[in-house]
Protein backbone atom coordinates (compact mmCIF):
# COMPACT_ATOMS: atom_id res chain seq x y z
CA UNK A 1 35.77 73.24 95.42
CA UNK A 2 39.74 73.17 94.88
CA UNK A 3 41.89 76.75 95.45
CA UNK A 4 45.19 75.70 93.58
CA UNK A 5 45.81 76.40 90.52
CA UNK A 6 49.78 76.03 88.60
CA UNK A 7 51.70 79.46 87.75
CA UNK A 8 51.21 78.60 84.33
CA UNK A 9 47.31 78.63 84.67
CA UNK A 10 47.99 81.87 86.80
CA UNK A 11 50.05 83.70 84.26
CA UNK A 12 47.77 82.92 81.36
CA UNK A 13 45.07 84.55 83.29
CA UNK A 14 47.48 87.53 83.62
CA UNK A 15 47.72 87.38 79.71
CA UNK A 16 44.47 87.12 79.36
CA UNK A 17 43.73 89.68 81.57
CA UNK A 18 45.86 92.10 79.85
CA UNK A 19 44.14 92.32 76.89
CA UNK A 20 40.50 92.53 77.78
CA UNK A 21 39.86 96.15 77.60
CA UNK A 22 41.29 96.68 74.03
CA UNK A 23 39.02 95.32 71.51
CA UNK A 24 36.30 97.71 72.30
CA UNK A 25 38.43 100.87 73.99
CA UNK A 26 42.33 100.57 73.86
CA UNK A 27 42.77 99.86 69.87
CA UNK A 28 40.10 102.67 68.39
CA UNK A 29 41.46 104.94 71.39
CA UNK A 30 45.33 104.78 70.89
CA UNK A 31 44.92 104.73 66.66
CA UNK A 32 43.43 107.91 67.12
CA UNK A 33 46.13 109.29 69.36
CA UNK A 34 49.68 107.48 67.69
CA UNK A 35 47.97 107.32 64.41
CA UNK A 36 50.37 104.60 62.16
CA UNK A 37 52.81 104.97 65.25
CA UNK A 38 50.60 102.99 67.39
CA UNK A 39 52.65 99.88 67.20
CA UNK A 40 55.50 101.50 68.41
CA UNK A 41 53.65 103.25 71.16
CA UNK A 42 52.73 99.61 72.24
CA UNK A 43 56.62 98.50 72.05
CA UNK A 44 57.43 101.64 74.66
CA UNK A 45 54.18 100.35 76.78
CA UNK A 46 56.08 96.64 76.39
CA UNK A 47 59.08 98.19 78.34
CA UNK A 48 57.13 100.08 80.45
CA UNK A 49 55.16 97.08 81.40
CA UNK A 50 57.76 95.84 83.70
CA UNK A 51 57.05 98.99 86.19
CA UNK A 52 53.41 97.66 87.04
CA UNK A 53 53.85 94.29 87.10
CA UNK A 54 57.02 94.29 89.66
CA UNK A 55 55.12 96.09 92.29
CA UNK A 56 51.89 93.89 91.88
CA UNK A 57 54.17 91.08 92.53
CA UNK A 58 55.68 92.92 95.65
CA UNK A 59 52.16 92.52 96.91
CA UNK A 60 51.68 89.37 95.93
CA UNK A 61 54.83 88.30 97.69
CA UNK A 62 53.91 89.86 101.05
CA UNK A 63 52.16 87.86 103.57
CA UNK A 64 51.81 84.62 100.69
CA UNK A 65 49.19 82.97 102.78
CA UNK A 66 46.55 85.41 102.58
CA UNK A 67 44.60 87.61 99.90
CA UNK A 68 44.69 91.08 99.47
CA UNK A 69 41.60 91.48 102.08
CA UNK A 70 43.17 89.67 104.47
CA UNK A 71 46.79 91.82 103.50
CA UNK A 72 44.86 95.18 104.13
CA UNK A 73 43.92 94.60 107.86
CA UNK A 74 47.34 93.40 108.16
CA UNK A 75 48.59 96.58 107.28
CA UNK A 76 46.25 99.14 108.12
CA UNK A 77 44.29 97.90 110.75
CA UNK A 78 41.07 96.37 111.34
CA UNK A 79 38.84 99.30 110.91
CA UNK A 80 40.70 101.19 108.00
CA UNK A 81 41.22 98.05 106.59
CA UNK A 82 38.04 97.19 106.08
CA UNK A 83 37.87 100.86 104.43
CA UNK A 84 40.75 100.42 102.12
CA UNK A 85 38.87 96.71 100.96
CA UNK A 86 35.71 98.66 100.20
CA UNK A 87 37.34 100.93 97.77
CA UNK A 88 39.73 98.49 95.83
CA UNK A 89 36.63 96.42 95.43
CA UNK A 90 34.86 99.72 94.01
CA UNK A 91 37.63 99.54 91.46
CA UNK A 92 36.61 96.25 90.64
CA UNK A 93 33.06 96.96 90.25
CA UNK A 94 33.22 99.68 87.87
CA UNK A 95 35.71 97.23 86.00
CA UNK A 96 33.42 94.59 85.58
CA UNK A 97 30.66 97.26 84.69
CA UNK A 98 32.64 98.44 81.72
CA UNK A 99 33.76 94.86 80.86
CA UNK A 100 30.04 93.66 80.99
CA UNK A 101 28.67 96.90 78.88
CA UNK A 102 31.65 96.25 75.85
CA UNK A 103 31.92 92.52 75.75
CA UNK A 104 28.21 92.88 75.31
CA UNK A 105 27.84 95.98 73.00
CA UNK A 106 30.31 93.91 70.69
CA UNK A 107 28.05 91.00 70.63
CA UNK A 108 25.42 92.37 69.71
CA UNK A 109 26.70 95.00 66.68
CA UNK A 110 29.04 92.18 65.79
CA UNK A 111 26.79 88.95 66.04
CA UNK A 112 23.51 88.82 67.64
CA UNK A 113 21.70 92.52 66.75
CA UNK A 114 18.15 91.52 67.54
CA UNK A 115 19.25 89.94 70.80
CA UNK A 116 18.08 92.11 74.24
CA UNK A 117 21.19 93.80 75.63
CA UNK A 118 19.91 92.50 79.22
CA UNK A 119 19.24 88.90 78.21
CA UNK A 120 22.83 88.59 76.60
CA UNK A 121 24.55 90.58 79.75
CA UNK A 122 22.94 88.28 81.92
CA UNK A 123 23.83 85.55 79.99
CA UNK A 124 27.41 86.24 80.58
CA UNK A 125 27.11 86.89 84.10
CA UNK A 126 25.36 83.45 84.61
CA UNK A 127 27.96 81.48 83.06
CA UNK A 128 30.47 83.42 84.91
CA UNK A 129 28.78 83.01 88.12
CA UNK A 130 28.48 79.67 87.53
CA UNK A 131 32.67 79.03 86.97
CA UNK A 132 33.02 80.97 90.27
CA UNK A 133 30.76 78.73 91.99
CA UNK A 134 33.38 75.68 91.24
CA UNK A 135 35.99 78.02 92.37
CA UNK A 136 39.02 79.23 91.03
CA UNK A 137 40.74 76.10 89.76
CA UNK A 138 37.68 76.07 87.40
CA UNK A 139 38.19 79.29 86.20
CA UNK A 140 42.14 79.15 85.99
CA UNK A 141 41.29 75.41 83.95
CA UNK A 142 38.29 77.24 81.67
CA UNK A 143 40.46 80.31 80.90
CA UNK A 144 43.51 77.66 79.96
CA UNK A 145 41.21 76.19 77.65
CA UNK A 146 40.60 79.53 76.05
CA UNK A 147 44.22 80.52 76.24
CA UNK A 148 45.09 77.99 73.76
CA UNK A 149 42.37 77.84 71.53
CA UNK A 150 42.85 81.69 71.36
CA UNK A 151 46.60 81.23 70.55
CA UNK A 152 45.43 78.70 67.60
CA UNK A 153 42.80 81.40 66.15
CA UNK A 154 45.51 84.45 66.61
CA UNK A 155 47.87 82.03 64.33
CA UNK A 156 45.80 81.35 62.17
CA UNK A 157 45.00 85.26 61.58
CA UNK A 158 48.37 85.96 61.50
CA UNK A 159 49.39 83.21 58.43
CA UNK A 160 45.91 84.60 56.85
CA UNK A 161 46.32 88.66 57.01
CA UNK A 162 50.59 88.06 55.68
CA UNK A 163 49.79 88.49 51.97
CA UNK A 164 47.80 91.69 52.45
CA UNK A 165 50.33 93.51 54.48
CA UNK A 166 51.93 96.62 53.35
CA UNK A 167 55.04 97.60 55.35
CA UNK A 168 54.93 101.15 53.16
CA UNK A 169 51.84 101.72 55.09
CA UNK A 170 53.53 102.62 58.24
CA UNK A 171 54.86 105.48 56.66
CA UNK A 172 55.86 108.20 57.74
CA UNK A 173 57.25 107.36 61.22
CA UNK A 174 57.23 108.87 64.19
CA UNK A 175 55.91 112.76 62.89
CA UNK A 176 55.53 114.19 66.29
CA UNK A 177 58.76 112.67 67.80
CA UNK A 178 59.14 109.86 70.20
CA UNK A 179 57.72 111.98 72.97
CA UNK A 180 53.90 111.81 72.40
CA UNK A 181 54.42 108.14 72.30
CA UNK A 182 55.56 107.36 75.41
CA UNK A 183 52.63 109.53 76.95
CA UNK A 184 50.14 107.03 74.93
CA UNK A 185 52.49 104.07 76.41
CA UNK A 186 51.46 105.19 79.69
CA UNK A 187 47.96 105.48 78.49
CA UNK A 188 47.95 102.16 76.92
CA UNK A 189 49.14 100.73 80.16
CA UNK A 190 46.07 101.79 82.23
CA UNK A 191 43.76 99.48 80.00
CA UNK A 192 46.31 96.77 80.36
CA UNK A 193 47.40 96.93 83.34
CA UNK A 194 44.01 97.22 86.03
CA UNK A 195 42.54 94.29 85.31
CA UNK A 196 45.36 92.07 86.80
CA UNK A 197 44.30 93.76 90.14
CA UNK A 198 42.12 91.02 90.32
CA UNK A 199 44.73 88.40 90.62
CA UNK A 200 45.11 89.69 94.01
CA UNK A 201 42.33 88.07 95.23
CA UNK A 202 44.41 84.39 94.86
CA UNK A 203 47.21 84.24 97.84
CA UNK A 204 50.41 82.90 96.45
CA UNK A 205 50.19 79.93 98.80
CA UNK A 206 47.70 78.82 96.82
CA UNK A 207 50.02 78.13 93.79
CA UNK A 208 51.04 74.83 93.16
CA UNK A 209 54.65 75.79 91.93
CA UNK A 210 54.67 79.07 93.82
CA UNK A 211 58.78 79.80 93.61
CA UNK A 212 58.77 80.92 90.07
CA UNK A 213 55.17 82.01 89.16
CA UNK A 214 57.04 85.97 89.38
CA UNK A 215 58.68 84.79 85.81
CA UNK A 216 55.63 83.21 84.54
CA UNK A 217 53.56 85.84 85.36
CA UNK A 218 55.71 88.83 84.06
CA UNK A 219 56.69 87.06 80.45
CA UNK A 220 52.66 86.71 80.59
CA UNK A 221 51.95 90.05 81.33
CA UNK A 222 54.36 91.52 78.56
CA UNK A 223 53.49 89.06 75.87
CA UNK A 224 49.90 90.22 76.15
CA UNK A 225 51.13 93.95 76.01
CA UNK A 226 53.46 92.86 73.07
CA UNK A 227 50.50 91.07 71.30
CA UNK A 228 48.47 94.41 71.02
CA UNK A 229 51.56 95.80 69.25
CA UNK A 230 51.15 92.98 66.47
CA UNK A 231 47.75 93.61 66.00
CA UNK A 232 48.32 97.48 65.43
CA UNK A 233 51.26 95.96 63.01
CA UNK A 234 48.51 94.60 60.97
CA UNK A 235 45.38 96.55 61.37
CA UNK A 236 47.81 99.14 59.51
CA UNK A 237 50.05 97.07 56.92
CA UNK A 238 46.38 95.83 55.74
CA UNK A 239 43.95 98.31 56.44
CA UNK A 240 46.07 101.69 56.05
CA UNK A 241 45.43 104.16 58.64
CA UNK A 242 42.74 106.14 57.06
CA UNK A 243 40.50 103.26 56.86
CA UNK A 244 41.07 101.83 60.17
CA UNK A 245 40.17 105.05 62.15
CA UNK A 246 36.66 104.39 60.27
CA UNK A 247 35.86 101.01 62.10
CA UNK A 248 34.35 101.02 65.47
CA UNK A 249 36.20 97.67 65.92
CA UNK A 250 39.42 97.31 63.72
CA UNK A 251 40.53 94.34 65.12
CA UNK A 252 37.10 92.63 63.79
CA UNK A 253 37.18 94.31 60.76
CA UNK A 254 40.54 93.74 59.33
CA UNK A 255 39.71 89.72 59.42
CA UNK A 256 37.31 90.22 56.38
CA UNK A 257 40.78 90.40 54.17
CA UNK A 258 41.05 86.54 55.79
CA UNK A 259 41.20 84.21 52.41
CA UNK A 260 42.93 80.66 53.11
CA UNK A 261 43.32 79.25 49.05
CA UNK A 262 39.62 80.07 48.56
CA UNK A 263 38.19 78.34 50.82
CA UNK A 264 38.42 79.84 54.64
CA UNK A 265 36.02 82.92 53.52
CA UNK A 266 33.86 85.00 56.01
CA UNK A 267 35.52 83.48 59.40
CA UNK A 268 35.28 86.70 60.97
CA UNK A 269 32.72 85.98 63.59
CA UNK A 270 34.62 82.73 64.06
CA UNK A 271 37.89 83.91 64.44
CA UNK A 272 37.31 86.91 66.43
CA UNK A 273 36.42 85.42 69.11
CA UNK A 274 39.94 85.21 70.93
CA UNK A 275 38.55 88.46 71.87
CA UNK A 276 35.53 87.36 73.53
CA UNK A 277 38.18 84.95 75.90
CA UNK A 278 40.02 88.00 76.87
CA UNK A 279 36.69 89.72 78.16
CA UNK A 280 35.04 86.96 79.53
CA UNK A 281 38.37 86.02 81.32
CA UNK A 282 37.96 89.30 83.35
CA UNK A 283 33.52 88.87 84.21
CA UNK A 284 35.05 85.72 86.13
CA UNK A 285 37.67 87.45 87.67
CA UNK A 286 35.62 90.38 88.98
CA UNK A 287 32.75 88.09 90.11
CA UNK A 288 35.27 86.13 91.83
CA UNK A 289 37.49 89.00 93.54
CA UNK A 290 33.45 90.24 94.78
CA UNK A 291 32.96 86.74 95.86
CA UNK A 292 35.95 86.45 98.20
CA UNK A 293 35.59 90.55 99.03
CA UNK A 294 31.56 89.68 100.61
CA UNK A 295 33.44 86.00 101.87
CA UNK A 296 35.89 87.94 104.07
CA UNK A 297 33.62 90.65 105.18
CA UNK A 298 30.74 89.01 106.40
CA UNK A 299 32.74 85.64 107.12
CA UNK A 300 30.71 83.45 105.32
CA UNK A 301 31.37 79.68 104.38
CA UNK A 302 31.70 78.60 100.58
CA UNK A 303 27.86 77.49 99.21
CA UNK A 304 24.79 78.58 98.04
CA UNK A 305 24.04 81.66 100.12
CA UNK A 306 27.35 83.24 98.69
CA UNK A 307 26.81 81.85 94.95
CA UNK A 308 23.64 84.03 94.72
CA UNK A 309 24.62 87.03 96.10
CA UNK A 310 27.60 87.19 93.82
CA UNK A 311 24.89 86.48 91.08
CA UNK A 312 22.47 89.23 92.40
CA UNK A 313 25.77 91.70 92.25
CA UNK A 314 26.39 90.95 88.85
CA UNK A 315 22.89 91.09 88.05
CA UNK A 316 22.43 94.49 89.35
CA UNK A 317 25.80 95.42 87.24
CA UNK A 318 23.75 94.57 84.55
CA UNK A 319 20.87 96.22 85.17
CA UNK A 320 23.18 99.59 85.69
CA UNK A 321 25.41 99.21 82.72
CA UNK A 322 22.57 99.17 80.66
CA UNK A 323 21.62 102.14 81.61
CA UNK A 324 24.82 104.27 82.17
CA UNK A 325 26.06 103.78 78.70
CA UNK A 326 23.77 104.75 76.41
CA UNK A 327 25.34 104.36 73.31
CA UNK A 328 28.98 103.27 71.73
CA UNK A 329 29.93 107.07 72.01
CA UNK A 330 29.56 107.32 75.42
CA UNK A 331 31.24 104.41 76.64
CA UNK A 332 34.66 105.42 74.09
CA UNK A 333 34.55 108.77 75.59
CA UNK A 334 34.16 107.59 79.45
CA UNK A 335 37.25 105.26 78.32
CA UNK A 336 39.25 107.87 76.88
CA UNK A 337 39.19 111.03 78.79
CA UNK A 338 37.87 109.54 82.77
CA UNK A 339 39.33 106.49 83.26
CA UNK A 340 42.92 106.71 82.31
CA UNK A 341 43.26 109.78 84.15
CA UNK A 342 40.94 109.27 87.17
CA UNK A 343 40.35 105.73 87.93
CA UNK A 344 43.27 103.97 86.60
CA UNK A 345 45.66 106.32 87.48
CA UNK A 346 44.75 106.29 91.07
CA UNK A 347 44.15 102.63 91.10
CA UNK A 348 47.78 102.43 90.34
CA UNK A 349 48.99 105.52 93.01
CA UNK A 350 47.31 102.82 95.52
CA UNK A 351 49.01 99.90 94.50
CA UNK A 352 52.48 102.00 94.75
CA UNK A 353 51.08 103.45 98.54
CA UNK A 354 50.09 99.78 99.49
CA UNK A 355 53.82 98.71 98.37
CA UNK A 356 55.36 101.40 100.43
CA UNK A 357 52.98 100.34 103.95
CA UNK A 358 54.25 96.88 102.89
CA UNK A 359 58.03 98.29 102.60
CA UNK A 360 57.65 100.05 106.33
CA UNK A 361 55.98 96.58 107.41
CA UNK A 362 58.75 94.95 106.69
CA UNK A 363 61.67 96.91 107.87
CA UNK A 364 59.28 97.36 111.03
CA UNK A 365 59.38 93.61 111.61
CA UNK A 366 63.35 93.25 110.96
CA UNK A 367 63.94 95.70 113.78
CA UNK A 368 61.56 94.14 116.16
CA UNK A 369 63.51 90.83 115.53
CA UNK A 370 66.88 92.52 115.84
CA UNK A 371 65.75 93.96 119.46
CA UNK A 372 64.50 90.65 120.40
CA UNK A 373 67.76 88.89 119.33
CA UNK A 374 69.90 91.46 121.26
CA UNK A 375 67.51 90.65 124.56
C-alpha cells in the first residue's frame, strides 16, 4: 500500500472536497437566504475562502512528518491529546453521517427509488472501504479520475445551459444591501470549508512535490468555492428564482433545459453525476481519516484486522443515518439551523485554537534554541 500522493492529486481532493455538501444542503439552503443574490454571496465566500484555508495550511505545515493525531500529542500532551483526537474525529463522524444520508437520499429520489436506502448506503461504504484498503494513493488516483471526468461533464453543462440563460433574471440586485450577504458568505463557508479537515489526516511529508502543494491547494480550494457561484449564475439565468426555490435539487433540475442540436436529450442522470464525485470523494476521506484515527490509537499495523473495523464503523453509520434522518425535511433543517452554527462553527474555533498552541510551540522552541546557543 503506497502513502504518496502529488500536490496536484492533493489539491483536487481539496476541490473536490469543497463541494460535497452543496448539492443536497448548501444550494437549496443559501437560494432561500440570498435569493437571486446568491451568486454574489458565493463571490464574497470566494474572498473569504482564503481565511480558512491559510490556517489549515499552518497546520499542515507544522511538524510535516506526522498527521494531525500524531500533531495533537505533540502539542497537548499524551493524555489530552488523545482527548482532543477523540473529538476532531467526532467531527468527522457526524460528517460522514450526513454525507452518507444525502449522497444516498439523492440516489434514490433522483435514480434508483425502489432501491433499499440500507443496501445503497452500504453500497457506498463498501466501495469506499475498499479504496481505503489500497490506501491513500488509491484514493488520491480514483478521485483524479473523477476530477477530470467531472470537469468534462461541468463543460459540457455549461456550453449546453448558454442559450437558455437570462442575465435579466438576476434582477433586482442586491435588495437588502451587501450586508446580509456576507453573513450567508460565512454560512456558505461552513459547508465548504469542514470537509477539508480531513486532509489532515495525510502529513505533508508524504507529498511527492511537498514545497508548493500551499498554492495548489489554495487555487483548489477557491476554484471549488468559485464553481458554486457559477452554478447559482445559472440555476437563476435559466430557471428564474421563483422556480428554483421549488426544486429539492436545483442543480439536477436545471439540466432538463440540456438540448445539444436535438440530439443530447434527457442526460440529466448522466450528467449530474459530477455531483456524486464530490460526495463520494468525502465517504473515502472520512473512512480513511477513521482508519488512521483507530491506526494511531490502538497502534495497529496496516491489514485486514483494520480494513474491517473501518468497514464495521461505516456500517454502523449506516445503520444510524437511516434512522436519524427521517425524511428530506429533516436533514435540510439539521443543515440549516445546527450545523453552521454549532458544529461547523466550532470545528473552525478549534482549528484557529490548534493554530495558536502551534504559534506558542513554536516561539517556545526558538527560545529554547536561543538559550542553548548562548550556553
Amino acid at each position: 500500500m503506497s502513502n504518496r500522493i502529488n500536490a496536484f492529486q492533493f489539491a483536487a481532493l481539496g476541490l473536490m472536497l469543497g463541494n460535497s455538501l452543496f448539492i443536497s444542503f448548501g444550494i437549496i439552503i443559501l437560494l432561500t437566504l440570498s435569493k437571486q443574490d446568491a451568486w454574489i454571496t458565493m463571490l464574497i465566500a470566494t474572498l473569504l475562502a482564503f481565511i480558512p484555508i491559510l490556517i489549515l495550511i499552518y497546520i499542515i505545515n507544522f511538524k510535516p512528518e506526522k498527521n494531525i493525531f500524531e500533531k495533537m500529542e505533540v502539542l497537548f500532551g499524551k493524555i489530552f491529546g488523545k482527548v482532543m483526537n477523540f473529538i476532531i474525529t467526532c467531527y468527522v463522524l457526524l460528517m460522514l453521517l450526513i454525507i452518507i444520508w444525502s449522497t444516498t437520499y439523492f440516489v434514490l429520489t433522483q435514480y434508483l427509488s425502489k432501491v433499499p436506502f440500507l443496501f445503497l448506503a452500504s453500497l457506498f461504504i463498501l466501495v469506499a472501504a475498499y479504496a481505503v484498503s489500497k490506501g491513500i494513493e488509491t484514493i488520491a488516483r480514483t478521485n483524479e479520475i473523477m476530477f477530470f471526468i467531472g470537469c468534462i461533464f461541468i463543460l459540457l453543462i455549461i456550453i449546453s445551459l448558454q442559450p437558455h440563460s437570462e442575465i435579466t433574471n438576476l434582477k433586482p440586485i442586491l435588495v437588502k444591501g451587501i450586508t446580509p450577504l456576507i453573513g450567508h458568505a460565512f454560512l456558505a463557508l461552513s459547508y465548504a470549508f469542514p470537509p477539508l479537515f480531513t486532509l489532515l489526516a495525510i502529513p505533508k511529508n508524504n507529498l511527492i512535490d511537498n514545497k508548493h502543494y500551499h498554492k495548489y491547494l489554495i487555487i483548489g480550494f477557491l476554484i471549488s468555492v468559485f464553481f458554486i457561484s457559477i452554478v447559482f449564475f445559472y440555476l437563476i439565468t435559466v430557471n428564474t428564482i421563483y422556480l428554483v426555490e421549488l426544486f429539492r435539487y436545483p442543480g439536477y433540475h436545471v439540466q432538463y433545459k440540456i438540448d445539444v442540436a436535438g440530439f443530447f436529450q434527457g442526460v440529466e442522470n448522466f450528467l449530474s453525476l459530477h455531483w456524486i464525485f464530490n460526495t463520494f470523494c468525502l465517504i473515502m476521506m472520512c473512512l480513511f481519516f477513521l482508519s488512521r484515527y483507530v491506526k494511531d490509537l490502538f497502534k495497529m499495523q496496516e491489514g485486514r484486522k483494520l480494513n474491517i473495523i473501518i468497514l464495521v464503523i461505516g456500517l454502523i453509520v449506516v445503520y444510524v443515518t437511516n434512522y436519524l434522518f427521517p425524511n428530506s425535511e429533516a436533514g435540510v433543517q439539521f443543515m440549516k439551523e445546527i450545523y453552521p452554527y454549532y458544529i461547523a462553527s466550532s470545528l473552525f474555533g478549534l482549528l484557529i485554537i490548534i493554530m495558536i498552541v502551534i504559534f506558542f510551540n513554536k516561539r517556545k522552541q526558538k527560545e529554547d534554541q536561543k538559550t542553548l546557543l548562548l550556553n
